[in-house]
N, C-alpha and C. Protein backbone atom coordinates (compact mmCIF):
# COMPACT_ATOMS: atom_id res chain seq x y z
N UNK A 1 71.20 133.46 148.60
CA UNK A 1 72.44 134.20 148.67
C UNK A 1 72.72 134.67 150.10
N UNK A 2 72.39 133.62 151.10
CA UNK A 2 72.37 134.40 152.65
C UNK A 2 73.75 134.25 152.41
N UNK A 3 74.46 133.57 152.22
CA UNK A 3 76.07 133.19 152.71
C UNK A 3 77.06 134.70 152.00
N UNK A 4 76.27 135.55 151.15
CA UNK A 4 77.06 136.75 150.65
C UNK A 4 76.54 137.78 151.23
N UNK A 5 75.47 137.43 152.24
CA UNK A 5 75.06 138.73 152.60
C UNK A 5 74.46 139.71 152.00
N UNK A 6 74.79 140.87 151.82
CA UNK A 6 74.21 141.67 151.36
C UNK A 6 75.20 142.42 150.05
N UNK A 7 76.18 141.38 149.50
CA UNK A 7 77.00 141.81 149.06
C UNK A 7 76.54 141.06 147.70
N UNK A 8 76.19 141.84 146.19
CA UNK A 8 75.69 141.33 145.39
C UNK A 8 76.17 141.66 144.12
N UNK A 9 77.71 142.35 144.02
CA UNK A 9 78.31 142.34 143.22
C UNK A 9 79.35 141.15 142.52
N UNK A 10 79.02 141.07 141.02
CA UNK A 10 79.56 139.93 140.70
C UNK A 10 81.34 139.86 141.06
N UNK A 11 82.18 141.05 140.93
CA UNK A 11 83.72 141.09 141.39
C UNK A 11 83.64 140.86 142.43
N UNK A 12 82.89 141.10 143.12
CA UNK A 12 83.53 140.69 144.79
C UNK A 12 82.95 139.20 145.44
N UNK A 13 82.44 138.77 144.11
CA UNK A 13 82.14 137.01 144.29
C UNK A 13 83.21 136.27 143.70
N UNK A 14 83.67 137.00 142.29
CA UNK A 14 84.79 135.67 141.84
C UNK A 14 85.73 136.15 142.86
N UNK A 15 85.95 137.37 143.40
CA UNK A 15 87.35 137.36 144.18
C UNK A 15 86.79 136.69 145.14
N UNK A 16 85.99 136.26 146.32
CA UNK A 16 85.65 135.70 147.38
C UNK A 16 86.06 134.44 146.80
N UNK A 17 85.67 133.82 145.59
CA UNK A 17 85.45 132.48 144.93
C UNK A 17 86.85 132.30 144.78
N UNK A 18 87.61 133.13 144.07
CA UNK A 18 89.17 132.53 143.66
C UNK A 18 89.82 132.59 145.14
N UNK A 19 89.41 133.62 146.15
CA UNK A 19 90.54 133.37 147.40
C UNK A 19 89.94 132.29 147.80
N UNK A 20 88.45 131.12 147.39
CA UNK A 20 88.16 129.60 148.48
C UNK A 20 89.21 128.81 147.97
N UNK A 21 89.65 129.22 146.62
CA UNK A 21 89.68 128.20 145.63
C UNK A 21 91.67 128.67 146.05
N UNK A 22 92.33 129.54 146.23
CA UNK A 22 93.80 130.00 146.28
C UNK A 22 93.86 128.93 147.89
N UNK A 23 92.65 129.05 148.85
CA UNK A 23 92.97 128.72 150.04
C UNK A 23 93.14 127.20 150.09
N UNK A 24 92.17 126.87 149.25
CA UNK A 24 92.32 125.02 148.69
C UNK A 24 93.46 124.58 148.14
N UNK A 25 93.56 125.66 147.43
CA UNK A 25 95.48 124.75 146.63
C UNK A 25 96.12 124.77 147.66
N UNK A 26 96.47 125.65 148.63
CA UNK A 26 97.47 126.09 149.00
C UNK A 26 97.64 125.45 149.95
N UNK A 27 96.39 124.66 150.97
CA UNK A 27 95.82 124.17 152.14
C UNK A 27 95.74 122.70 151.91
N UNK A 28 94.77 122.38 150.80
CA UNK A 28 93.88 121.04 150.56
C UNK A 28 94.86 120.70 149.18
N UNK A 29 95.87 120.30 148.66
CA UNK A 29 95.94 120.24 147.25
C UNK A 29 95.49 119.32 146.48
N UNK A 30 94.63 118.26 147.39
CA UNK A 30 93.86 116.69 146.43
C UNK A 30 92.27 118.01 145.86
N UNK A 31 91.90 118.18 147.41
CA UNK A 31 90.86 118.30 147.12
C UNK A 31 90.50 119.63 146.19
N UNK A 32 91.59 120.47 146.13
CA UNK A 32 92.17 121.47 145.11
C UNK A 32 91.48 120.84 143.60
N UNK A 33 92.51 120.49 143.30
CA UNK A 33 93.11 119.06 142.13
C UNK A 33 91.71 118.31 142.15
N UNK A 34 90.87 118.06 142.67
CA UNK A 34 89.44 117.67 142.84
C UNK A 34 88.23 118.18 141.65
N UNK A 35 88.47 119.51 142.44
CA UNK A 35 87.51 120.54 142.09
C UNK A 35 88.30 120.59 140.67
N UNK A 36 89.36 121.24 140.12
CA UNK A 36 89.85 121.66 138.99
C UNK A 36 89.58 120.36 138.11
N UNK A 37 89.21 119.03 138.77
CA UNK A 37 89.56 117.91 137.28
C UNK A 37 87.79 118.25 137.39
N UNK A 38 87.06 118.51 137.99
CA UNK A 38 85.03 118.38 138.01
C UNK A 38 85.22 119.30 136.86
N UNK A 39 86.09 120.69 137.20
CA UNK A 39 85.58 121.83 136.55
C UNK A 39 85.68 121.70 135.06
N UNK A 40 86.97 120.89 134.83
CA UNK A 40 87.46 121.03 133.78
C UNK A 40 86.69 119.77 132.89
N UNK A 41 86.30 118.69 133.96
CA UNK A 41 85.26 117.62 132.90
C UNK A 41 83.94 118.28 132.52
N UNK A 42 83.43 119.16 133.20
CA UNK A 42 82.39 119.30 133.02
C UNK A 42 82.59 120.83 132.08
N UNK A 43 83.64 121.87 131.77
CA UNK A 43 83.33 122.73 130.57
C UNK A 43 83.74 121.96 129.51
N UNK A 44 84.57 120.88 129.68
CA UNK A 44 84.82 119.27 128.23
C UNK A 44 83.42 119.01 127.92
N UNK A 45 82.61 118.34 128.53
CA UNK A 45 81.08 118.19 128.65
C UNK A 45 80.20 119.16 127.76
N UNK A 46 80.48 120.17 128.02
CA UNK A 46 79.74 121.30 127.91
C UNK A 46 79.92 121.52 126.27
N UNK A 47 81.46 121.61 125.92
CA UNK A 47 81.78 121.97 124.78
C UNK A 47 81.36 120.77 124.01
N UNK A 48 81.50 119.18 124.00
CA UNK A 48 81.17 118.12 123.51
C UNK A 48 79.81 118.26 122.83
N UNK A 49 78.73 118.83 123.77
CA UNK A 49 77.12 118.94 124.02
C UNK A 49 76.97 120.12 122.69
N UNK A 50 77.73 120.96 123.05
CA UNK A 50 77.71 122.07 121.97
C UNK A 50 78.08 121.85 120.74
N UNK A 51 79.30 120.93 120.34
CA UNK A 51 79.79 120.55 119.27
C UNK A 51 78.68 119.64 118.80
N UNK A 52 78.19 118.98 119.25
CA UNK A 52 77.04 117.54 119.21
C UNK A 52 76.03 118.40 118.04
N UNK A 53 75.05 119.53 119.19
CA UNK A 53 74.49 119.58 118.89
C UNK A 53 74.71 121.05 117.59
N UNK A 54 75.87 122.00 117.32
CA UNK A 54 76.18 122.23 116.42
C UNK A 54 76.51 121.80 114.84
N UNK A 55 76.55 120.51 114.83
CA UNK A 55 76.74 119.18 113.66
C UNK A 55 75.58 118.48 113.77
N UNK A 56 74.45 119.36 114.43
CA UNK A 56 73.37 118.36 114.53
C UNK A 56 73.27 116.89 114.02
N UNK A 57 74.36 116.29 115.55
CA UNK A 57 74.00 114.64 115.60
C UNK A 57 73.25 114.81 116.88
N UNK A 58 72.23 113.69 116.64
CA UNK A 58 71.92 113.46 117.79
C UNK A 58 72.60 112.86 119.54
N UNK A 59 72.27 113.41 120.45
CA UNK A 59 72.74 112.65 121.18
C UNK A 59 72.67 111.65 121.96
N UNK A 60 73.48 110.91 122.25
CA UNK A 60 72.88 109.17 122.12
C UNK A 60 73.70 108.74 123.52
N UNK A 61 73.04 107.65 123.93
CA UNK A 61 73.19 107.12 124.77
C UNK A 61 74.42 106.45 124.82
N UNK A 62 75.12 105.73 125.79
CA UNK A 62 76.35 104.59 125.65
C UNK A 62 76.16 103.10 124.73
N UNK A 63 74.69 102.83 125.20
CA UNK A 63 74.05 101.30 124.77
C UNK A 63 73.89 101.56 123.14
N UNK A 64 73.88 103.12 122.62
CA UNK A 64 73.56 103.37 121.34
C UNK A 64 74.87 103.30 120.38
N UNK A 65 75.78 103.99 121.21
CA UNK A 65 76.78 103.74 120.73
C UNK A 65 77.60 103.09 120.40
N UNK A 66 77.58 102.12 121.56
CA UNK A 66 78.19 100.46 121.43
C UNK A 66 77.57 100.04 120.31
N UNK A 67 76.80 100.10 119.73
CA UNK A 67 75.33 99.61 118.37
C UNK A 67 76.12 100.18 117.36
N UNK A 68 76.37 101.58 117.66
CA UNK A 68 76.66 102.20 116.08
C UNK A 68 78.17 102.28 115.60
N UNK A 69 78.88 102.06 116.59
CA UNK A 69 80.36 102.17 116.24
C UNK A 69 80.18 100.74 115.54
N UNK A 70 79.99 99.82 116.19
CA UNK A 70 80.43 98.14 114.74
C UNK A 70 79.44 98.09 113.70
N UNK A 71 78.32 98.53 114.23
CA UNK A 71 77.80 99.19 112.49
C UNK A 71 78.32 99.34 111.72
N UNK A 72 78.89 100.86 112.43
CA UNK A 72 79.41 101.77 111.17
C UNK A 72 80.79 100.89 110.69
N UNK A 73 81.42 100.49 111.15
CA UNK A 73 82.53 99.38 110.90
C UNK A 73 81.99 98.81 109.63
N UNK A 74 81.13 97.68 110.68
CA UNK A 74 80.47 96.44 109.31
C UNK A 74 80.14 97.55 107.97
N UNK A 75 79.61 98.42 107.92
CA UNK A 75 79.23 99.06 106.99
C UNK A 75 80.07 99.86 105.96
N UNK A 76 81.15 99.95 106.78
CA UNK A 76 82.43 100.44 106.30
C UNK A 76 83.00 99.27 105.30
N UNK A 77 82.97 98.40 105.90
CA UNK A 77 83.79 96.52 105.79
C UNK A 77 83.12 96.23 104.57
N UNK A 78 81.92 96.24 104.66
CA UNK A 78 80.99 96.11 103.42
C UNK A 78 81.01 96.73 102.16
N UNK A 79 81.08 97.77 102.29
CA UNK A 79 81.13 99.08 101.17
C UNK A 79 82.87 98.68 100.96
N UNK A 80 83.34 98.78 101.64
CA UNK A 80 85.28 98.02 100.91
C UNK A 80 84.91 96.86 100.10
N UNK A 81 84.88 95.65 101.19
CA UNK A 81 83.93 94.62 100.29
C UNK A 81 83.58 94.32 98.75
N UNK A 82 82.53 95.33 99.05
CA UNK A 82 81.52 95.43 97.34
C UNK A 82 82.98 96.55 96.29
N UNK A 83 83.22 97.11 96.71
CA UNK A 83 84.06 98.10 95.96
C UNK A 83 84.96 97.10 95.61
N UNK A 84 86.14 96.12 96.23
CA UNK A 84 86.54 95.22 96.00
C UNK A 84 86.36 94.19 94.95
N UNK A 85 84.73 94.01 95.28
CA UNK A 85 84.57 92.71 94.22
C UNK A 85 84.11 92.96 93.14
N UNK A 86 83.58 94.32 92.94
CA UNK A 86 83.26 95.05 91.98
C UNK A 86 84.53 94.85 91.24
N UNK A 87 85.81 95.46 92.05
CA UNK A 87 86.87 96.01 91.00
C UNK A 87 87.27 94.31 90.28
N UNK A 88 87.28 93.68 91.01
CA UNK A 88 87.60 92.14 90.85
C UNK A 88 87.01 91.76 89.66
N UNK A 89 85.36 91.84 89.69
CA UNK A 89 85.05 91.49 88.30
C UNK A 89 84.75 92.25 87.04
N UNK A 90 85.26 93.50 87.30
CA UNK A 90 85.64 94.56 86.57
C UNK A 90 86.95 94.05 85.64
N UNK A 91 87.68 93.65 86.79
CA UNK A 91 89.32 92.63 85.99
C UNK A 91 88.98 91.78 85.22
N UNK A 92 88.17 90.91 86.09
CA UNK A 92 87.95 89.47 85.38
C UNK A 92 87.34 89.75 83.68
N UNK A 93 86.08 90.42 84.01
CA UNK A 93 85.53 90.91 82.62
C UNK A 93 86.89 91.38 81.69
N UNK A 94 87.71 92.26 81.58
CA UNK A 94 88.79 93.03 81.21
C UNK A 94 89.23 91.52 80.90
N UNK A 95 89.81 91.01 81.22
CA UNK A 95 91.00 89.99 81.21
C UNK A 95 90.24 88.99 80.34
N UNK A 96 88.68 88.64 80.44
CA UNK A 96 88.41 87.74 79.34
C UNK A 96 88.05 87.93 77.76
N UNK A 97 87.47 89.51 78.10
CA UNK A 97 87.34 89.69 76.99
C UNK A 97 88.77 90.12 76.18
N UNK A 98 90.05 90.45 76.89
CA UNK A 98 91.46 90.59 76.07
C UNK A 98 91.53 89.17 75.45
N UNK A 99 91.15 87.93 76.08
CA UNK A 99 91.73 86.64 76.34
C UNK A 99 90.83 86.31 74.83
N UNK A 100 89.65 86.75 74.70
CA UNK A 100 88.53 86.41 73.40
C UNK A 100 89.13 86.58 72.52
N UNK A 101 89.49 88.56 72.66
CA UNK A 101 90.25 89.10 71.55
C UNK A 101 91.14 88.01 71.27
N UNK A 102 92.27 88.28 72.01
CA UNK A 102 93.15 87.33 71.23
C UNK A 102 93.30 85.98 70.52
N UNK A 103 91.97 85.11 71.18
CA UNK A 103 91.92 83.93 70.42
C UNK A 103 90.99 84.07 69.09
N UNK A 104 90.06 85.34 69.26
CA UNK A 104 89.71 86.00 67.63
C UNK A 104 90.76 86.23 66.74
N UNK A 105 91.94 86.57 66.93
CA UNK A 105 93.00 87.24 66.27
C UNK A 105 93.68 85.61 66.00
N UNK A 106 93.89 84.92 67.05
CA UNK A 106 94.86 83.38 66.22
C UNK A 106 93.61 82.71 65.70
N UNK A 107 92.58 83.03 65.64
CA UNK A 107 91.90 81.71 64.98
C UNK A 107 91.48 82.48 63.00
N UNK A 108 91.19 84.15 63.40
CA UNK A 108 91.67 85.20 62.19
C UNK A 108 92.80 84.43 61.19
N UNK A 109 93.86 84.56 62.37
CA UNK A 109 95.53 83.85 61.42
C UNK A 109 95.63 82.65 60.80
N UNK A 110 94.95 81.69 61.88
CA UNK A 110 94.81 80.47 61.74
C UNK A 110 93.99 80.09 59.90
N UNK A 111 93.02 81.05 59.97
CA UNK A 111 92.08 80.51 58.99
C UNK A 111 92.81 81.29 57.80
N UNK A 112 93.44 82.46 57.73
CA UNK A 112 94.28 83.23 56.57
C UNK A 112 95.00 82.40 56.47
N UNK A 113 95.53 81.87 57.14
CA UNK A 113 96.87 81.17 57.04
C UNK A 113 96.92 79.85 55.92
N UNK A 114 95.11 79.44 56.48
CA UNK A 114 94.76 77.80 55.87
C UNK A 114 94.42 78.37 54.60
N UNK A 115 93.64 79.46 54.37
CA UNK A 115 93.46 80.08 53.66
C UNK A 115 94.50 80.20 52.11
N UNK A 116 95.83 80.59 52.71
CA UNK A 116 96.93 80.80 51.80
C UNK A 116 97.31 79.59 51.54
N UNK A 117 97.35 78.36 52.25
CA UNK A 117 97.85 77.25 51.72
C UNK A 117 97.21 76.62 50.91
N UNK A 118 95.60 76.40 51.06
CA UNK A 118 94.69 76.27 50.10
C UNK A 118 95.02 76.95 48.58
N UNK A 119 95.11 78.21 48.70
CA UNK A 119 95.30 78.79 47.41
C UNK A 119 96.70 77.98 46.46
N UNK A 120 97.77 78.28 47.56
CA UNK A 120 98.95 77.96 47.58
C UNK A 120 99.25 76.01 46.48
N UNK A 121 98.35 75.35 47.61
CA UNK A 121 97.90 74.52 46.67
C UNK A 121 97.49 74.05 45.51
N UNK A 122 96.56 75.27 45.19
CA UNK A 122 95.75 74.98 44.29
C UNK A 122 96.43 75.07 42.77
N UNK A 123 97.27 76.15 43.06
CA UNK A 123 98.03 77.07 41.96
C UNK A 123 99.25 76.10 41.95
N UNK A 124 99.48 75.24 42.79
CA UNK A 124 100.25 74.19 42.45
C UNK A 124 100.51 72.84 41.72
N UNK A 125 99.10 72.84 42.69
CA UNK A 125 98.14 71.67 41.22
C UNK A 125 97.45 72.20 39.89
N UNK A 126 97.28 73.49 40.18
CA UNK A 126 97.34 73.59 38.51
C UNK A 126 98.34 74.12 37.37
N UNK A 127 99.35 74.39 38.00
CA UNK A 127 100.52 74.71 37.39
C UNK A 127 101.26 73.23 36.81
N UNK A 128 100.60 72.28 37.41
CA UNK A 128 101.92 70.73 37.29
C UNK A 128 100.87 70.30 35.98
C-alpha cells in the first residue's frame, strides 16, 4: 500500500479510485470503456461461478462441454424417439386389436346368419 501512503481509510480509496476512473472517461474514453467491459465480465464471471456452484453443477471445462451439449441433444432425440415409437405401437396394438374385434363380430354374423338359414331351411323342408 506504498502508493496510499499512509492513508488507510476505505472512503478515501474508492474516492481516489472513482476520481482514476472519472479522469479515464473523461481523458482516455477506449481505455475507460476497457476497464468497465473487464469489470463488468468479470462480476458476469463471478455471478455465473456462484450460480454454478449454487445448483451444484459441476464446473466443466469447454472440451466438456462441447461433449455434453450433443449428448444431451442425442439423449433428448432418443427419449422423443422411444416415446414416439412407443406411442406408435401403442396405435398399432389399438388398431389391430379394434380390426380382430370387428372381424369377431362379422364372422359372429356371418355364422348367425348361416345359422338362420340352416334352420330356415330346415323348417322348409319339413313343412313341404
Amino acid at each position: 500500500m506504498a502508493r496510499w501512503g499512509e492513508v488507510k481509510h476505505p472512503l478515501v480509496k474508492a474516492v481516489a479510485g472513482s476520481a482514476v476512473l472519472l479522469f479515464l472517461a473523461l481523458n482516455f474514453p477506449a481505455v475507460f470503456l476497457a476497464i468497465m467491459a473487464g469489470v463488468l465480465f468479470y462480476a458476469i464471471s463471478l455471478l455465473g461461478v456462484v450460480g454454478a456452484y449454487r445448483k451444484r453443477y459441476r464446473i466443466i471445462g469447454v472440451p466438456e462441454l462441447a461433449v455434453r451439449f450433443p449428448a444431451k441433444a442425442l439423449e433428448n432425440l432418443k427419449y422423443e424417439y422411444d416415446r414416439t415409437v412407443v406411442r406408435q405401437l401403442q396405435e398399432r396394438k389399438r388398431r389391430k386389436l379394434i380390426r380382430q374385434e370387428k372381424e369377431e363380430r362379422l364372422r359372429r354374423s356371418q355364422r348367425e346368419r348361416n345359422r338362420r338359414k340352416r334352420e330356415h331351411a330346415r323348417r322348409a323342408s319339413a313343412e313341404r
